[in-house]
C-alpha atoms as a PDB file:
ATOM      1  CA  UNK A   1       0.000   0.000   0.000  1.00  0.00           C
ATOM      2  CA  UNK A   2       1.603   3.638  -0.932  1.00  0.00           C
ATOM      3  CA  UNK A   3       1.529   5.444   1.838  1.00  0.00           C
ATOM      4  CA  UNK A   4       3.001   9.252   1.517  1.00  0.00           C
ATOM      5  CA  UNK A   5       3.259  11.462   4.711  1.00  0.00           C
ATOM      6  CA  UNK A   6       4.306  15.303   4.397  1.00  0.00           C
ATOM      7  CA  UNK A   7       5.305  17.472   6.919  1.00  0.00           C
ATOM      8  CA  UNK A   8       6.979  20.594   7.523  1.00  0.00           C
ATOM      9  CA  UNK A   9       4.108  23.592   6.758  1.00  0.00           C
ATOM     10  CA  UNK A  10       3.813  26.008   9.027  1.00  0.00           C
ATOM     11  CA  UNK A  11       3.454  30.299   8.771  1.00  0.00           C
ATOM     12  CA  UNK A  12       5.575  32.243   7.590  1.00  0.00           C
ATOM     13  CA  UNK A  13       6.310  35.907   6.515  1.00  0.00           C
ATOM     14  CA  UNK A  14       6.560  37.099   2.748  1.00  0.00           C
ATOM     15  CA  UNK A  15       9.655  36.653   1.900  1.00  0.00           C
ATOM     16  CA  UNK A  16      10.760  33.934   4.141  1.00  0.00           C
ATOM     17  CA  UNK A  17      11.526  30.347   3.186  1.00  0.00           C
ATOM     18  CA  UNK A  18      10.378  26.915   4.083  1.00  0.00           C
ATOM     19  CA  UNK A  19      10.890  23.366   3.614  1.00  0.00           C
ATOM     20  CA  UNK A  20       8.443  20.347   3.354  1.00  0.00           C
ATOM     21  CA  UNK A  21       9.195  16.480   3.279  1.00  0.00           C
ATOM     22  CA  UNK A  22       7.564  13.628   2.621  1.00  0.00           C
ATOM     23  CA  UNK A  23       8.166  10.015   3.638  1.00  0.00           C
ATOM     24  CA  UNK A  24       7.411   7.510   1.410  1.00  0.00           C
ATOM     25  CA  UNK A  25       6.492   4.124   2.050  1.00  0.00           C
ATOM     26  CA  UNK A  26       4.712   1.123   0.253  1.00  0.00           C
ATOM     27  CA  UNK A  27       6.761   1.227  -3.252  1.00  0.00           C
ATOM     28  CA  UNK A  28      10.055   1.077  -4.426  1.00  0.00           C
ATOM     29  CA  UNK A  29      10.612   4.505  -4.094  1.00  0.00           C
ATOM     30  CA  UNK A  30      13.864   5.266  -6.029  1.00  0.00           C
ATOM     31  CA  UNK A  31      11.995   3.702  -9.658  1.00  0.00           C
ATOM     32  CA  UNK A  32       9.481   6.283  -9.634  1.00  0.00           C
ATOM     33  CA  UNK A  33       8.536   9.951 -10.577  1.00  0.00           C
ATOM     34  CA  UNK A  34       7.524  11.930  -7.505  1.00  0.00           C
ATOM     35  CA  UNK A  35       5.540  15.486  -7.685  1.00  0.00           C
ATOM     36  CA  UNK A  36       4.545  18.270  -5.662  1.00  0.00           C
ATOM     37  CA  UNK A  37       1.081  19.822  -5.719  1.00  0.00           C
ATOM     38  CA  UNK A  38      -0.808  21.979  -4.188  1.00  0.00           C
ATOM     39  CA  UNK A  39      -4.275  23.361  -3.545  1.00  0.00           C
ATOM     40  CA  UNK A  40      -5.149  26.866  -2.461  1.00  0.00           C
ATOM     41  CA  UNK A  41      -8.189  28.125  -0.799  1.00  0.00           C
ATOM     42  CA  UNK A  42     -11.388  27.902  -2.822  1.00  0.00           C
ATOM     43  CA  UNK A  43      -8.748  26.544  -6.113  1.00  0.00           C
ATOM     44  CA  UNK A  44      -8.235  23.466  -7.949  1.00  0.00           C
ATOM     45  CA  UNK A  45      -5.024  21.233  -7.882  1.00  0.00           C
ATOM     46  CA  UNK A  46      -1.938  22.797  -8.833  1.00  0.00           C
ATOM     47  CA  UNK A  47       0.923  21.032 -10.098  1.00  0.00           C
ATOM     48  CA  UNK A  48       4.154  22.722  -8.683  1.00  0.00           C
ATOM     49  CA  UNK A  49       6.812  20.183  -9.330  1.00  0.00           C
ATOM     50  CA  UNK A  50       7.919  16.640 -10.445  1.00  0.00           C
ATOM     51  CA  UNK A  51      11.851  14.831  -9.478  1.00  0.00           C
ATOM     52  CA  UNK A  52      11.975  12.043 -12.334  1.00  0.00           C
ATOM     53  CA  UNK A  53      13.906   8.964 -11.707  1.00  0.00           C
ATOM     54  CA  UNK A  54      16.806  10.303 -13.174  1.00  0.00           C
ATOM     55  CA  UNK A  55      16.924  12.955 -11.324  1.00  0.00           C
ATOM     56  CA  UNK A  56      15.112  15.511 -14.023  1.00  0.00           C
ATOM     57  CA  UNK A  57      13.575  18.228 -12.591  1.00  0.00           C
ATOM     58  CA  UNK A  58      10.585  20.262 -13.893  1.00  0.00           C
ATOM     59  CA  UNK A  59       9.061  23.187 -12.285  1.00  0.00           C
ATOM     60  CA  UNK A  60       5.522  25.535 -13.242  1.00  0.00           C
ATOM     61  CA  UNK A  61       6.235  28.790 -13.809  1.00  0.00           C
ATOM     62  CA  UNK A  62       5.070  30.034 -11.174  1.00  0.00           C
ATOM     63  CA  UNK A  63       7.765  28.792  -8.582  1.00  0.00           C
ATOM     64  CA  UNK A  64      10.284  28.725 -11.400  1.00  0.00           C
ATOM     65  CA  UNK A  65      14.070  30.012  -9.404  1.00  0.00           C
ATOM     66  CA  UNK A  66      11.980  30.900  -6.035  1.00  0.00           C
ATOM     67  CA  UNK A  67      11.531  26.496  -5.203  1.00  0.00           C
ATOM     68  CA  UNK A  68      13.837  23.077  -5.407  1.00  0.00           C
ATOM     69  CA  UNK A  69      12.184  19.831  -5.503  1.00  0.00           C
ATOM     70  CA  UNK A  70      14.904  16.976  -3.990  1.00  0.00           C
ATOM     71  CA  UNK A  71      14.792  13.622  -3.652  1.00  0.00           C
ATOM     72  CA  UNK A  72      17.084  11.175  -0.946  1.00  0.00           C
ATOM     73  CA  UNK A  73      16.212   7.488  -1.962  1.00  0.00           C
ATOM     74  CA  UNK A  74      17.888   5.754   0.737  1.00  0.00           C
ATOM     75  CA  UNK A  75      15.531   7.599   2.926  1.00  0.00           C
ATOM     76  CA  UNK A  76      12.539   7.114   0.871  1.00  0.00           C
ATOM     77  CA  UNK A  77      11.664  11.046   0.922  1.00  0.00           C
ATOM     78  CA  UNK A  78      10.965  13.982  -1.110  1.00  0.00           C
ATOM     79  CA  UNK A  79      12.035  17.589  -0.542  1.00  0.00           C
ATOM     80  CA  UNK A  80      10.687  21.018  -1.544  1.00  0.00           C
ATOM     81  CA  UNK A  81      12.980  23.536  -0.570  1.00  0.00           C
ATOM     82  CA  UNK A  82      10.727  26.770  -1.087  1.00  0.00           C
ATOM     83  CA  UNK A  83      12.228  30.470  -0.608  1.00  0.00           C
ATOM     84  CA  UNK A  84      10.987  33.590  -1.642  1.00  0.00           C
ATOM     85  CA  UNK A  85       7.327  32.571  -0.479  1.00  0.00           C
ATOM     86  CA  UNK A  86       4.490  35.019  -1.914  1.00  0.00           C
ATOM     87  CA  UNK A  87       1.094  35.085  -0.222  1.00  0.00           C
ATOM     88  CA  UNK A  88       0.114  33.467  -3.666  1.00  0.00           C
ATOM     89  CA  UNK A  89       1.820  30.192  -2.369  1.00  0.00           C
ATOM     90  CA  UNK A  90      -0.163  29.702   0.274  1.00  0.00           C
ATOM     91  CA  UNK A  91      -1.897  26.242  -0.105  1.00  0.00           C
ATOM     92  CA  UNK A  92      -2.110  22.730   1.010  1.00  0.00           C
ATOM     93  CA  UNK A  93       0.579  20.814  -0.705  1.00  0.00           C
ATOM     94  CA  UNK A  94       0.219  17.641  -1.220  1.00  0.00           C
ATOM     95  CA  UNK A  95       3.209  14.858  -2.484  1.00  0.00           C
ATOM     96  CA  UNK A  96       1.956  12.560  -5.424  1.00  0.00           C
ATOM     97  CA  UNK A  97       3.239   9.633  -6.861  1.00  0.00           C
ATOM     98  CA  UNK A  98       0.839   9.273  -9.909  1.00  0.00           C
ATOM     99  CA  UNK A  99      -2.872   9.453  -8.518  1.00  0.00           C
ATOM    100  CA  UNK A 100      -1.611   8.942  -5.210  1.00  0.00           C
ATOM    101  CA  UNK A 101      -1.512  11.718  -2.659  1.00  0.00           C
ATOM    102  CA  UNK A 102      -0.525  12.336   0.992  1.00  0.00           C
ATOM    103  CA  UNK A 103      -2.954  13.692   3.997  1.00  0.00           C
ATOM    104  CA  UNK A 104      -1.406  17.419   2.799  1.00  0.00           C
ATOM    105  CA  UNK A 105       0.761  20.104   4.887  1.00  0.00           C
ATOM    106  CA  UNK A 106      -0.720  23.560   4.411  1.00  0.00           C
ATOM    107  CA  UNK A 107       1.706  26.401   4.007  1.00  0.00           C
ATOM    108  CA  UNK A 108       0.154  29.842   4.768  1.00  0.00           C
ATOM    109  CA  UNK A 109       2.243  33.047   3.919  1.00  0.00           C
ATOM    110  CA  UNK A 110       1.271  36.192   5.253  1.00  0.00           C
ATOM    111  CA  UNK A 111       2.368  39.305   6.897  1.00  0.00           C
END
């Protein structure tokens, strides 16, 4: 069974910089492409971010130079490294592995 846990949300100023994880369980983890998305108030999903097997990296526009998507395989986790945070960031983000998704961490930026 996948199981995918993310943690590390929290509040934070404009400006300021946080980063979420998530452990991975259930799957050879190292085979497969991993993605970030997120959903903000009242929005649909939002794809922010896939880490290919390889190591490829794509990112949307919109968090294009501001976040870094990681990966650590013989911990089974995903990164998002995310600076420069805009109040436009402010979402639940979830980690996905195909139509899987974690429970969600919600980020909230604001002064």
């Amino acid at each position: 069974e996948v199981q995918l846990v993310e943690s590390g949300g929290g509040l934070v100023h404009p400006g300021g910089s946080l980063r979420l994880s998530c452990a991975a369980s259930g799957f050879t983890f190292s085979w497969y492409a991993m993605s970030w998305v997120r959903q903000a108030p009242g929005k649909g999903l939002e794809w922010v971010s896939t880490i290919n097997s390889d190591g490829s990296k794509n990112y949307a526009d919109s968090v294009k130079g501001r976040f870094t998507i990681s990966r650590h395989n013989a911990k089974n986790t995903l990164y998002l490294q995310m600076n420069s945070l805009k109040p436009e960031d402010t979402a639940v983000y979830y980690c996905a592995k195909d139509k899987d998704r974690g429970q969600g961490t919600q980020v909230s930026v604001s002064s």
